[in-house]
N, C-alpha and C. Protein backbone atom coordinates (compact mmCIF):
# COMPACT_ATOMS: atom_id res chain seq x y z
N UNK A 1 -34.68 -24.32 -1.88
CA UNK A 1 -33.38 -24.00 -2.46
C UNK A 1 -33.44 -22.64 -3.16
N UNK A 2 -34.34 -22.44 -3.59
CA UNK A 2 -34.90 -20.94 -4.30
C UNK A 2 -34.34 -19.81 -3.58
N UNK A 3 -34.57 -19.89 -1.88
CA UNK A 3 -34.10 -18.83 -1.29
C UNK A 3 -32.71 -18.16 -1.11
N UNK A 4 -31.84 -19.81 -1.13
CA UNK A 4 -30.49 -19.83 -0.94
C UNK A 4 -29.95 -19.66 -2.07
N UNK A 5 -30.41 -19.54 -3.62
CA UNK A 5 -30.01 -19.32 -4.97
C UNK A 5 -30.22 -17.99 -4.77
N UNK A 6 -31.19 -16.93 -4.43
CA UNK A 6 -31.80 -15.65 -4.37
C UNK A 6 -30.29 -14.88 -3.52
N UNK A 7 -29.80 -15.54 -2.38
CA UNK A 7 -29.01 -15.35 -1.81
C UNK A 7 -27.87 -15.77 -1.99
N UNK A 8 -27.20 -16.22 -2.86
CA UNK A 8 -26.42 -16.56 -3.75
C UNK A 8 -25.76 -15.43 -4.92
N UNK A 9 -27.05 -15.33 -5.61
CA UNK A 9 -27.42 -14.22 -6.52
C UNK A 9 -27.21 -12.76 -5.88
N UNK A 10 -27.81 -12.77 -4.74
CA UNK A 10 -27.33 -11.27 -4.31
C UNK A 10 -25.81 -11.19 -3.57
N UNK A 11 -25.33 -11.95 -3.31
CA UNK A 11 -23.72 -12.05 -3.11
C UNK A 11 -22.34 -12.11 -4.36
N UNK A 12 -23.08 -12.67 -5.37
CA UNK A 12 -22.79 -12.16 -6.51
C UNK A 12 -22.70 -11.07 -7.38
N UNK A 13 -23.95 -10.47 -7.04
CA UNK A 13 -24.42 -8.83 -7.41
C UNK A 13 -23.19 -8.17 -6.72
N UNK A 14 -23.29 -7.95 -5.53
CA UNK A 14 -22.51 -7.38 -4.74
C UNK A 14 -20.39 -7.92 -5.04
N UNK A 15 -20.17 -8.86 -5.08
CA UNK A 15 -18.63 -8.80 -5.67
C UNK A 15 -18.75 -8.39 -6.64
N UNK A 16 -19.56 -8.34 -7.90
CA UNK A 16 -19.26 -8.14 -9.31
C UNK A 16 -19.27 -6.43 -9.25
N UNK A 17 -20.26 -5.67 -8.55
CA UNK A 17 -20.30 -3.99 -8.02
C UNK A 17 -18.77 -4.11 -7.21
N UNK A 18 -18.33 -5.03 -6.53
CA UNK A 18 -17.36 -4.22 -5.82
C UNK A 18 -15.79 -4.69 -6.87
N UNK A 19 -16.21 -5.64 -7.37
CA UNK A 19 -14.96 -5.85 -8.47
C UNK A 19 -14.50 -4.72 -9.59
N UNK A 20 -15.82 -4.70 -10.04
CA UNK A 20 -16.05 -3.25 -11.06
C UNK A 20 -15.67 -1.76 -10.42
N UNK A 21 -15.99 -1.75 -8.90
CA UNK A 21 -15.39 -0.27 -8.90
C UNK A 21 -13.55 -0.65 -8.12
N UNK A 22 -13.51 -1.99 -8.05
CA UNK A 22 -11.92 -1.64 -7.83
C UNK A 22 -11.40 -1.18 -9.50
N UNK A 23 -12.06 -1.51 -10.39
CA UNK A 23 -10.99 -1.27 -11.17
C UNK A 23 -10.68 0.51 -11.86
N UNK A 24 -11.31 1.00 -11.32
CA UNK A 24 -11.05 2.45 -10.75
C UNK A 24 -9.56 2.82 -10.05
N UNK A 25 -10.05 1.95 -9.02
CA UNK A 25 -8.97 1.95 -8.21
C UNK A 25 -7.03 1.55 -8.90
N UNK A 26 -7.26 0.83 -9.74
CA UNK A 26 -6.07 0.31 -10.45
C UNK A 26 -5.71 1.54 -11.27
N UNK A 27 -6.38 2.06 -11.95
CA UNK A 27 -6.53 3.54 -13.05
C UNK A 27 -5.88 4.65 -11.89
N UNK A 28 -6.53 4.69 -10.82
CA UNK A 28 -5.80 5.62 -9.64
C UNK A 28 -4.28 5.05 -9.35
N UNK A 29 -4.38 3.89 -9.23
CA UNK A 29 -3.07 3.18 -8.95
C UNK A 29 -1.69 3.51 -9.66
N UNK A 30 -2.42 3.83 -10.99
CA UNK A 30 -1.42 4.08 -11.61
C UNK A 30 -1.19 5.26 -11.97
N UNK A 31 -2.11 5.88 -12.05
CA UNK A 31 -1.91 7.80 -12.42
C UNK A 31 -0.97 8.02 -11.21
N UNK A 32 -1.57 8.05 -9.97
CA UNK A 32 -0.34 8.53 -9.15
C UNK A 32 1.09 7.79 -9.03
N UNK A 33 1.38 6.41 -9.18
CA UNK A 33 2.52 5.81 -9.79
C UNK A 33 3.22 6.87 -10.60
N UNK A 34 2.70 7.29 -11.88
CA UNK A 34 3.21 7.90 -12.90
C UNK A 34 3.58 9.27 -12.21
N UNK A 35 2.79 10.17 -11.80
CA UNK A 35 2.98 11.22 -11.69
C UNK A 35 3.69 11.38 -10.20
N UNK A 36 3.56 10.28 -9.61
CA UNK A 36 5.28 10.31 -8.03
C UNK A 36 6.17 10.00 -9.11
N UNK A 37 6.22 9.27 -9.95
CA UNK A 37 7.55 9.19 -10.26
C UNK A 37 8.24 10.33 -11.09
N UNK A 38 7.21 10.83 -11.98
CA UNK A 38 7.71 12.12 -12.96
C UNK A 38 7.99 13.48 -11.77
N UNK A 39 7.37 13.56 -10.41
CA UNK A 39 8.08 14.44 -9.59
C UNK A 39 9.15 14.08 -9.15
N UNK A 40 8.99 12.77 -8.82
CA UNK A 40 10.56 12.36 -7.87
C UNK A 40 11.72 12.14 -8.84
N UNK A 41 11.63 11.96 -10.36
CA UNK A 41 12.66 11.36 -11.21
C UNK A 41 12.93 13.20 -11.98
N UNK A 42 12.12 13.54 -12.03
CA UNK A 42 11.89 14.60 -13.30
C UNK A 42 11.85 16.08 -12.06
N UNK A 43 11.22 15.90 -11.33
CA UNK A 43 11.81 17.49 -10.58
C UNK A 43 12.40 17.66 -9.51
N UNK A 44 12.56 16.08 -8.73
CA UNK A 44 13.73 16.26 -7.50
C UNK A 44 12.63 16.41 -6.18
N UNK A 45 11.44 15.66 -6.26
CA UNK A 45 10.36 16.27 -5.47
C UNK A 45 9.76 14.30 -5.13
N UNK A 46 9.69 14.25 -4.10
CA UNK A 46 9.53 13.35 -2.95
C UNK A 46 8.25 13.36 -2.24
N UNK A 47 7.23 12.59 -1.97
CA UNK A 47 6.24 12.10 -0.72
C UNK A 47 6.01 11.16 -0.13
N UNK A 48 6.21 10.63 0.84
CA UNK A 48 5.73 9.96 1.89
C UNK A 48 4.47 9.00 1.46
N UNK A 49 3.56 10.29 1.67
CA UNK A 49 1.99 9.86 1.31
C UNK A 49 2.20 9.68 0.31
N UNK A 50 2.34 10.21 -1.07
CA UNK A 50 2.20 9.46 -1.92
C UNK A 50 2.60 8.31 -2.62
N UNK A 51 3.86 8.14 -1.90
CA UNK A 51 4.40 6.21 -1.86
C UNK A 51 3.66 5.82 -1.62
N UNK A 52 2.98 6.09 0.11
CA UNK A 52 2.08 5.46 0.95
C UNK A 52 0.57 4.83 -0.07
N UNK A 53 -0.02 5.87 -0.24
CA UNK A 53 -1.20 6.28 -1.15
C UNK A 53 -0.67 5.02 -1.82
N UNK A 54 0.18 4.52 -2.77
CA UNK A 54 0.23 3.58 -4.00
C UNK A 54 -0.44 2.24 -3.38
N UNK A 55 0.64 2.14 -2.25
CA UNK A 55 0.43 0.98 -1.42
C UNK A 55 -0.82 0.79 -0.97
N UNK A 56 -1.85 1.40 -0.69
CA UNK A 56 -2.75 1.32 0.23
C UNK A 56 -3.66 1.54 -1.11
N UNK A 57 -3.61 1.46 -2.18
CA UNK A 57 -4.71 1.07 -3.59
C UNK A 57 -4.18 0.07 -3.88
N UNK A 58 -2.92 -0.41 -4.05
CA UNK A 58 -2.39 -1.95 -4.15
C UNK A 58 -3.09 -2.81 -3.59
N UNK A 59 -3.02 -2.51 -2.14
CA UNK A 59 -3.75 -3.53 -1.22
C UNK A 59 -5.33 -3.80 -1.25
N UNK A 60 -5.87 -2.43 -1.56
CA UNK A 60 -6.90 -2.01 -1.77
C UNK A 60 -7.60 -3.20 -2.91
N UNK A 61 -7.14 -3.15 -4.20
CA UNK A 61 -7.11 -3.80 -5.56
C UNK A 61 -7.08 -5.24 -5.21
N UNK A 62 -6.24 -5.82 -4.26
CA UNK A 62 -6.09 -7.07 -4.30
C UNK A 62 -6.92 -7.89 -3.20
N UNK A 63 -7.14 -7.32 -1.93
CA UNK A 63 -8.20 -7.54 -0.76
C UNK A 63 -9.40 -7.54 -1.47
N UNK A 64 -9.96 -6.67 -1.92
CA UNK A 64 -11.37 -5.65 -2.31
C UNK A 64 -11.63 -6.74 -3.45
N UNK A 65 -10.52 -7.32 -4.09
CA UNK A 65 -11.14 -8.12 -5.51
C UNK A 65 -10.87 -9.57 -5.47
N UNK A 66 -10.57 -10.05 -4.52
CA UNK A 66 -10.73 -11.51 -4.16
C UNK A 66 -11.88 -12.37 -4.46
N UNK A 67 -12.77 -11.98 -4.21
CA UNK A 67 -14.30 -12.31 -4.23
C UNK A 67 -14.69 -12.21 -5.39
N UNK A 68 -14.42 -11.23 -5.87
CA UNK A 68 -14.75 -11.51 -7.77
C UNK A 68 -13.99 -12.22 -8.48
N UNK A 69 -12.48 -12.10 -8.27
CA UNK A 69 -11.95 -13.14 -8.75
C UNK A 69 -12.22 -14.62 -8.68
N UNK A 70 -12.77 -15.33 -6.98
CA UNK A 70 -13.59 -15.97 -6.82
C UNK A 70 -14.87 -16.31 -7.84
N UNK A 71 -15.48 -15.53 -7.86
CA UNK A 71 -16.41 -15.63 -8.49
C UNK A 71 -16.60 -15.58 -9.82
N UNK A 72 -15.34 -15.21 -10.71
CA UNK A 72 -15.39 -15.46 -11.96
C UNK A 72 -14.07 -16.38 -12.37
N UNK A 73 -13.64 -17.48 -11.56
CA UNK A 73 -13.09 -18.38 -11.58
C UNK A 73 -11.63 -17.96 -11.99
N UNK A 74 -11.12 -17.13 -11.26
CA UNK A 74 -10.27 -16.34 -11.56
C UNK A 74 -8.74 -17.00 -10.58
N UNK A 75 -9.24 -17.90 -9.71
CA UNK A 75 -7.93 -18.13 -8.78
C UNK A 75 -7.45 -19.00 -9.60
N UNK A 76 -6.25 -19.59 -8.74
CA UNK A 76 -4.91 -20.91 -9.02
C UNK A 76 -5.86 -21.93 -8.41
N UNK A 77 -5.65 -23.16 -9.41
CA UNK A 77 -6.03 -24.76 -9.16
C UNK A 77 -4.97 -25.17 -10.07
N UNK A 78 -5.25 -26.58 -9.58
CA UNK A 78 -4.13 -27.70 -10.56
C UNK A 78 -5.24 -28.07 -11.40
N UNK A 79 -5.71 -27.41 -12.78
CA UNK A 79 -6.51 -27.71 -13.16
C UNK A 79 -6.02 -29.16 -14.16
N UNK A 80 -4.70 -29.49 -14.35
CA UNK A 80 -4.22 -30.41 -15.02
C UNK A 80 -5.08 -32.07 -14.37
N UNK A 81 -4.87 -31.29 -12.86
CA UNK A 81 -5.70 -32.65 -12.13
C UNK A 81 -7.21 -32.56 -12.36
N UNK A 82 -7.50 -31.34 -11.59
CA UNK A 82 -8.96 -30.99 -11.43
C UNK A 82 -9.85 -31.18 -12.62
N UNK A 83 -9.48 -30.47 -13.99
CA UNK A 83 -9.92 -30.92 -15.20
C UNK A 83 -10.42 -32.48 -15.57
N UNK A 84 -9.68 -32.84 -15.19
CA UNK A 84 -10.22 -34.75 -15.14
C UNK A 84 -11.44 -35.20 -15.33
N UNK A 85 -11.64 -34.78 -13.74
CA UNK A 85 -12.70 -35.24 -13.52
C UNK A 85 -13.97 -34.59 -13.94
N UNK A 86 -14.85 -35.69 -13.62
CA UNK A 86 -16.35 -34.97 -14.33
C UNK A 86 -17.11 -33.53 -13.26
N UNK A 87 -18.27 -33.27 -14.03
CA UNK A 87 -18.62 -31.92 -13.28
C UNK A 87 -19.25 -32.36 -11.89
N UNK A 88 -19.63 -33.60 -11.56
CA UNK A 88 -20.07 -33.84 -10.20
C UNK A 88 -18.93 -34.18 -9.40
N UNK A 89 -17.60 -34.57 -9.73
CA UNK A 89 -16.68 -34.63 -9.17
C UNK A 89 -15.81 -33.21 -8.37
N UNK A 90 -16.15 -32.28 -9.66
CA UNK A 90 -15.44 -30.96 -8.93
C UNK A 90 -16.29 -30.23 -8.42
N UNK A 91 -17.60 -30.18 -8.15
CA UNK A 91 -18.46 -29.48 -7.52
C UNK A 91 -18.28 -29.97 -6.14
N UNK A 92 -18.17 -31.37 -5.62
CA UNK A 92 -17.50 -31.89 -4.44
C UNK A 92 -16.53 -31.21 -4.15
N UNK A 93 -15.42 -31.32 -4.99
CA UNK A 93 -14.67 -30.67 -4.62
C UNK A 93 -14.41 -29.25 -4.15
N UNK A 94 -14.66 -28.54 -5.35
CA UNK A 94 -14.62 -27.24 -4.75
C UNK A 94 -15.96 -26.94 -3.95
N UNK A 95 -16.73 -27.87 -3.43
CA UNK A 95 -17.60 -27.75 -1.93
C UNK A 95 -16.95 -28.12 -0.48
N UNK A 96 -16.07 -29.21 -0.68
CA UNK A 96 -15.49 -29.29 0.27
C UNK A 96 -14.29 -28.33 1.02
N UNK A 97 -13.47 -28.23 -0.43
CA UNK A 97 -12.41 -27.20 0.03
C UNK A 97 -13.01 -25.93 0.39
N UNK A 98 -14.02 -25.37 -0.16
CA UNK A 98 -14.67 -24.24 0.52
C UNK A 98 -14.85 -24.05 1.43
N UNK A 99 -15.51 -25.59 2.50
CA UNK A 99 -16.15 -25.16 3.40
C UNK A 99 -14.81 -25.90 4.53
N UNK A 100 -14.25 -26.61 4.48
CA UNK A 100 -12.59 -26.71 4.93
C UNK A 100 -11.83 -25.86 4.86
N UNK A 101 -11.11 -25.65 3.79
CA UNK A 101 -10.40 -24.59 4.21
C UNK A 101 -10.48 -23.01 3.81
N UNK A 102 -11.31 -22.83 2.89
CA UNK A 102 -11.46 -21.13 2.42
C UNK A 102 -12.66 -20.60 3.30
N UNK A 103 -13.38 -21.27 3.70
CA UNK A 103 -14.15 -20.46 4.96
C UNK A 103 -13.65 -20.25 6.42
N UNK A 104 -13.15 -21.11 6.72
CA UNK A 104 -12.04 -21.64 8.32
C UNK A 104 -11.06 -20.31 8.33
N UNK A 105 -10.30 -20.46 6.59
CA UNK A 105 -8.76 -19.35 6.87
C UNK A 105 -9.99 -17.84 6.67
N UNK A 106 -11.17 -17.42 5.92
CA UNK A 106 -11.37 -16.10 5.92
C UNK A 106 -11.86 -15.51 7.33
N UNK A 107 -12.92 -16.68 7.80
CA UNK A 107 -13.16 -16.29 9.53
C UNK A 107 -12.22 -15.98 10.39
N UNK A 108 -11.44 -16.76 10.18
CA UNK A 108 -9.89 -16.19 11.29
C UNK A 108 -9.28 -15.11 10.98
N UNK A 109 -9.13 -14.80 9.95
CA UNK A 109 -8.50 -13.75 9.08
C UNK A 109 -9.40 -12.55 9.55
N UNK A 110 -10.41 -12.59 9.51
CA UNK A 110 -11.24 -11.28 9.40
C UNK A 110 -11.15 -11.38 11.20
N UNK A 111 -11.49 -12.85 12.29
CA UNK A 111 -11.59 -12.45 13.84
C UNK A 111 -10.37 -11.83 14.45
N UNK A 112 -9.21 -12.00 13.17
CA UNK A 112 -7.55 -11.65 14.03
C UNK A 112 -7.51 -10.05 13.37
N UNK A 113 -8.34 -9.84 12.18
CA UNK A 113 -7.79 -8.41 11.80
C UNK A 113 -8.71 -7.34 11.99
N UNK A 114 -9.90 -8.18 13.07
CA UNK A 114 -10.44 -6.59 12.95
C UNK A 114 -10.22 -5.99 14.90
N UNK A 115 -9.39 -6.70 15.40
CA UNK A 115 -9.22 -5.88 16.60
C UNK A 115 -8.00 -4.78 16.10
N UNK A 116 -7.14 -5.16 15.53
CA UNK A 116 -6.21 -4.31 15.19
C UNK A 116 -6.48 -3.12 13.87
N UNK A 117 -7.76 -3.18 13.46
CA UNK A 117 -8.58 -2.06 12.73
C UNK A 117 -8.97 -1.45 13.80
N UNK A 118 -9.47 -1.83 14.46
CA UNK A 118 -10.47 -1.53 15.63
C UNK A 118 -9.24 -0.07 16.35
N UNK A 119 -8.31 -0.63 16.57
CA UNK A 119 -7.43 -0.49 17.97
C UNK A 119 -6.72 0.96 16.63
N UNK A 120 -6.56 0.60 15.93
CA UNK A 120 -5.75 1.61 14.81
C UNK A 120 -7.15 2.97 14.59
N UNK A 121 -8.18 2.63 14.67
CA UNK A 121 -9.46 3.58 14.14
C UNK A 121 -9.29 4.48 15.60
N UNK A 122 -9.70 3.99 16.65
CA UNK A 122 -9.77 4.49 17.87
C UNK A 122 -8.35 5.36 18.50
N UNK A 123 -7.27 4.77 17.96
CA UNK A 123 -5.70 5.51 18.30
C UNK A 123 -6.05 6.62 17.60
N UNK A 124 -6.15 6.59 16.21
CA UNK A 124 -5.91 7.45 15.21
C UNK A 124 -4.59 7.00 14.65
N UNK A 125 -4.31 5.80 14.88
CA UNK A 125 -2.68 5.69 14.23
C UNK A 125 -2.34 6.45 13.18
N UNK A 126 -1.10 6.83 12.84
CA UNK A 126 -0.94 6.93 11.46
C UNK A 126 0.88 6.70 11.14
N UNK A 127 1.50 6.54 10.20
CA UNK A 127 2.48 6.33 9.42
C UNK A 127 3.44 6.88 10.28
N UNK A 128 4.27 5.79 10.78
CA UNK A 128 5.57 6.98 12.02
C UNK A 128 6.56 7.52 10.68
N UNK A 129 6.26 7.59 9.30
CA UNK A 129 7.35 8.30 8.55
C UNK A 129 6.42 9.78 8.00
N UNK A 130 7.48 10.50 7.84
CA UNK A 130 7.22 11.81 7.80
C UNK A 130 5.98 11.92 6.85
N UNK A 131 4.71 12.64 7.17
CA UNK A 131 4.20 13.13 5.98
C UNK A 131 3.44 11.95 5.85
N UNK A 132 3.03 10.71 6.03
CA UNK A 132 2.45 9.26 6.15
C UNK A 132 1.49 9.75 6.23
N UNK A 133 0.46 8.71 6.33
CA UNK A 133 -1.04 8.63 6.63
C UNK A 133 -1.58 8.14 6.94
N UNK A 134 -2.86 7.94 7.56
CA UNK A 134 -3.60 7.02 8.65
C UNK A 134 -3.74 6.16 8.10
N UNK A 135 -3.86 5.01 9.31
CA UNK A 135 -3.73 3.58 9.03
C UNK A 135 -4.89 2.77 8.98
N UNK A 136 -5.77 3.06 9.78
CA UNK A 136 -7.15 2.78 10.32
C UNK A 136 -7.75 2.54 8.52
N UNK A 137 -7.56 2.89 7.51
CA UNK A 137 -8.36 2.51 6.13
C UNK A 137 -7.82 1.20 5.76
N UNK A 138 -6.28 1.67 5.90
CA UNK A 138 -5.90 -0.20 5.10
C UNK A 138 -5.85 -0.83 6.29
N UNK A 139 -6.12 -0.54 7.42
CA UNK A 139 -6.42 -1.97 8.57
C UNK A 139 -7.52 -2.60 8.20
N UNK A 140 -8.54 -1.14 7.71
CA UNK A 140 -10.00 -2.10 7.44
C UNK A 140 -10.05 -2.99 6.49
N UNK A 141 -9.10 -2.80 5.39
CA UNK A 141 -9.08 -3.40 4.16
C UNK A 141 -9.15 -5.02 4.07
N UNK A 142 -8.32 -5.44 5.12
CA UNK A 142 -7.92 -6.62 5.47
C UNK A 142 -9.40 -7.71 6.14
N UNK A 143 -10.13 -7.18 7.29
CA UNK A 143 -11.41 -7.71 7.65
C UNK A 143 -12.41 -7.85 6.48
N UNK A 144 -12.19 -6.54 5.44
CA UNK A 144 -13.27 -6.22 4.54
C UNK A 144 -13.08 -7.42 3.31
N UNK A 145 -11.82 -7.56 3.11
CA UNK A 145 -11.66 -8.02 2.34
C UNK A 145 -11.73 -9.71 1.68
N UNK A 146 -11.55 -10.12 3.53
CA UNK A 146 -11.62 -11.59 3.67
C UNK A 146 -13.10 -11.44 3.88
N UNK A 147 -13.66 -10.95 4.37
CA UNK A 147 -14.89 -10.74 4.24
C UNK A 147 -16.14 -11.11 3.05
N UNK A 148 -15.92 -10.23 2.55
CA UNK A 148 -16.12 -10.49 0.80
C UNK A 148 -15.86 -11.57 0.06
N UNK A 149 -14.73 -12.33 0.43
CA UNK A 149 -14.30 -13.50 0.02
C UNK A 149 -14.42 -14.37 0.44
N UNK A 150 -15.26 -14.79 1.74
CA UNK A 150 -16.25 -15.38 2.49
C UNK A 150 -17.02 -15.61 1.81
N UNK A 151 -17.81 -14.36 1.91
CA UNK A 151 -18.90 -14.56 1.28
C UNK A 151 -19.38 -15.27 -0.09
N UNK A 152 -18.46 -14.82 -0.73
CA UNK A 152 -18.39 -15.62 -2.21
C UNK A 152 -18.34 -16.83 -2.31
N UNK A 153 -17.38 -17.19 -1.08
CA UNK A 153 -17.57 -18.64 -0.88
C UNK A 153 -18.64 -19.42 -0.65
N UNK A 154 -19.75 -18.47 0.28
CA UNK A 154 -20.91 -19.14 0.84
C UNK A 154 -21.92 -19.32 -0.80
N UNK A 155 -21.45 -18.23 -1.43
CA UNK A 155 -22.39 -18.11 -2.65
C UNK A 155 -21.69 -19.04 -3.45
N UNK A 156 -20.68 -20.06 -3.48
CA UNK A 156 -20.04 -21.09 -4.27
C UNK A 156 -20.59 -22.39 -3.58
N UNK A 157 -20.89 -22.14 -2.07
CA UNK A 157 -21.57 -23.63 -1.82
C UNK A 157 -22.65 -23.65 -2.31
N UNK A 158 -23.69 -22.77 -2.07
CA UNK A 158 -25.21 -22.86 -2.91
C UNK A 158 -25.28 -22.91 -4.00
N UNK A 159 -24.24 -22.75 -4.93
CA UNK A 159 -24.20 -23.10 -6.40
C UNK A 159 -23.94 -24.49 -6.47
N UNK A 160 -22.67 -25.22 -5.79
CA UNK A 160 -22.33 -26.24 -5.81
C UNK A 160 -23.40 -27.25 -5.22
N UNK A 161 -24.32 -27.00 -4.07
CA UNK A 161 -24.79 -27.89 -3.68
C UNK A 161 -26.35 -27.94 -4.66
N UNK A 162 -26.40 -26.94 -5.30
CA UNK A 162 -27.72 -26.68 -6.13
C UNK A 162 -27.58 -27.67 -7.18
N UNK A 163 -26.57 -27.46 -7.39
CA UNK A 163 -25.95 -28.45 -8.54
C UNK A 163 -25.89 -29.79 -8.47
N UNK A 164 -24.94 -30.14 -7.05
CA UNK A 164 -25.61 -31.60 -6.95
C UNK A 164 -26.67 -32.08 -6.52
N UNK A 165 -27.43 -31.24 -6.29
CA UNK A 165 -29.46 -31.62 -6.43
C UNK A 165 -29.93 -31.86 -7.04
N UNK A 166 -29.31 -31.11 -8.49
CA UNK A 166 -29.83 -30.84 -10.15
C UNK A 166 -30.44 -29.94 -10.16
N UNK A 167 -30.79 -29.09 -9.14
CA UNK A 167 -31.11 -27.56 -9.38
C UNK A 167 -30.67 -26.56 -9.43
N UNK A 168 -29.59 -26.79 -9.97
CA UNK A 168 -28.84 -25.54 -10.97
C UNK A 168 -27.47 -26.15 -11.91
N UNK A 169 -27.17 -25.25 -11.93
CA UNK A 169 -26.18 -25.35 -13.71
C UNK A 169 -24.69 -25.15 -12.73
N UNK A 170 -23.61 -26.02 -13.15
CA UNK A 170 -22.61 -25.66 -12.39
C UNK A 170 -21.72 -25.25 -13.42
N UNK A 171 -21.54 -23.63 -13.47
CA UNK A 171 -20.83 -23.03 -14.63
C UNK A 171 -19.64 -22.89 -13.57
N UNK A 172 -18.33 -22.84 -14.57
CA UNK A 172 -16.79 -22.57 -14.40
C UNK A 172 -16.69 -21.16 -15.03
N UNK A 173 -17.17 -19.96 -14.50
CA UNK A 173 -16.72 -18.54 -15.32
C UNK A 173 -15.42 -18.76 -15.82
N UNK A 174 -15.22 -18.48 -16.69
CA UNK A 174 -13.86 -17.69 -17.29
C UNK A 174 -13.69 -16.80 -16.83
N UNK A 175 -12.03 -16.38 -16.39
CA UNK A 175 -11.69 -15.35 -15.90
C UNK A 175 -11.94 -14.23 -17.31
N UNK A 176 -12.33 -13.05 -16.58
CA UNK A 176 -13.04 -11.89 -17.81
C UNK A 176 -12.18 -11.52 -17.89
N UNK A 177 -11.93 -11.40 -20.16
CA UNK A 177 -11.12 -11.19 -21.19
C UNK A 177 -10.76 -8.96 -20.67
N UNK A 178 -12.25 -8.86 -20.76
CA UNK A 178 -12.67 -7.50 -20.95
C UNK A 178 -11.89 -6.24 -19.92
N UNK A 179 -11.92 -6.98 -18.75
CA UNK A 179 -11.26 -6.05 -17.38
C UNK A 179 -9.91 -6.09 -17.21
């Protein structure tokens, strides 16, 4: 079990690095927010791309940070129910639903979205509105993202099943105060 905790642990490493530099991304999100709008409201001055640009760190922020949110217990449950029960009860649980339905919907998700990354990288697509921008980044976003959130999952069964072995601790992160 050591190995699959080791590997656990390094899937963790890795969302918590990629959680931490989305939030960069949100700080970008919003500087250019501010400053399209102080051109477009305040000097009569308009972009394409830089609408575009908002959108494609939006998506960016919310794909890219799934997995950490995952991982620091950050999604929606009925915890009114879930709370109930004891800690060997919801480790079942959130083992089963993991491997039912949050692994099933990210595999499909990532086998349906990366031909159309694929097909967008190789076109060169880009934005049929004036001044737009290539598409091929936020196509990838979508494979990458379920991706990541896969993975987290796989690193929630080896916690969960460690747990009901008794070899490991089945912590509920709090979603972080700090970020």
């Amino acid at each position: 079990m050591k190995f699959w905790i080791n590997i656990a642990q390094a899937i963790d490493a890795t969302n918590e690095t990629v959680g931490r530099a989305v939030l960069w991304l949100v700080g970008a999100a919003t500087l250019i927010s501010a400053l399209n709008a102080l051109a477009r409201y305040g000097l009569g001055r308009s972009s394409n791309a830089w609408l575009e640009i908002q959108w494609y760190l939006f998506g960016a922020i919310i794909l890219l940070a799934a997995g950490y949110t995952l991982k620091h217990n950050g999604h929606v449950r009925i915890d009114i129910i879930y709370g109930r029960f004891s800690a060997r009860v919801q480790a079942w649980i959130d083992l089963l639903g993991t491997l039912f339905f949050l692994l099933p919907l990210c595999g499909l998700i990532v086998w349906l979205a990366w031909p159309g990354f694929v097909d967008s990288f190789v076109s060169g697509e880009t934005s049929p509105d004036a001044g737009g921008l290539i598409r091929w980044p936020v196509r990838l976003l979508i494979p990458l993202g379920f991706a990541l959130l896969g993975l987290q999952g796989v690193a929630e069964i080896i916690k969960r099943i460690a747990f009901l072995r008794g070899e490991g601790k089945l912590t509920h992160e709090q979603p972080r105060e700090d970020v």
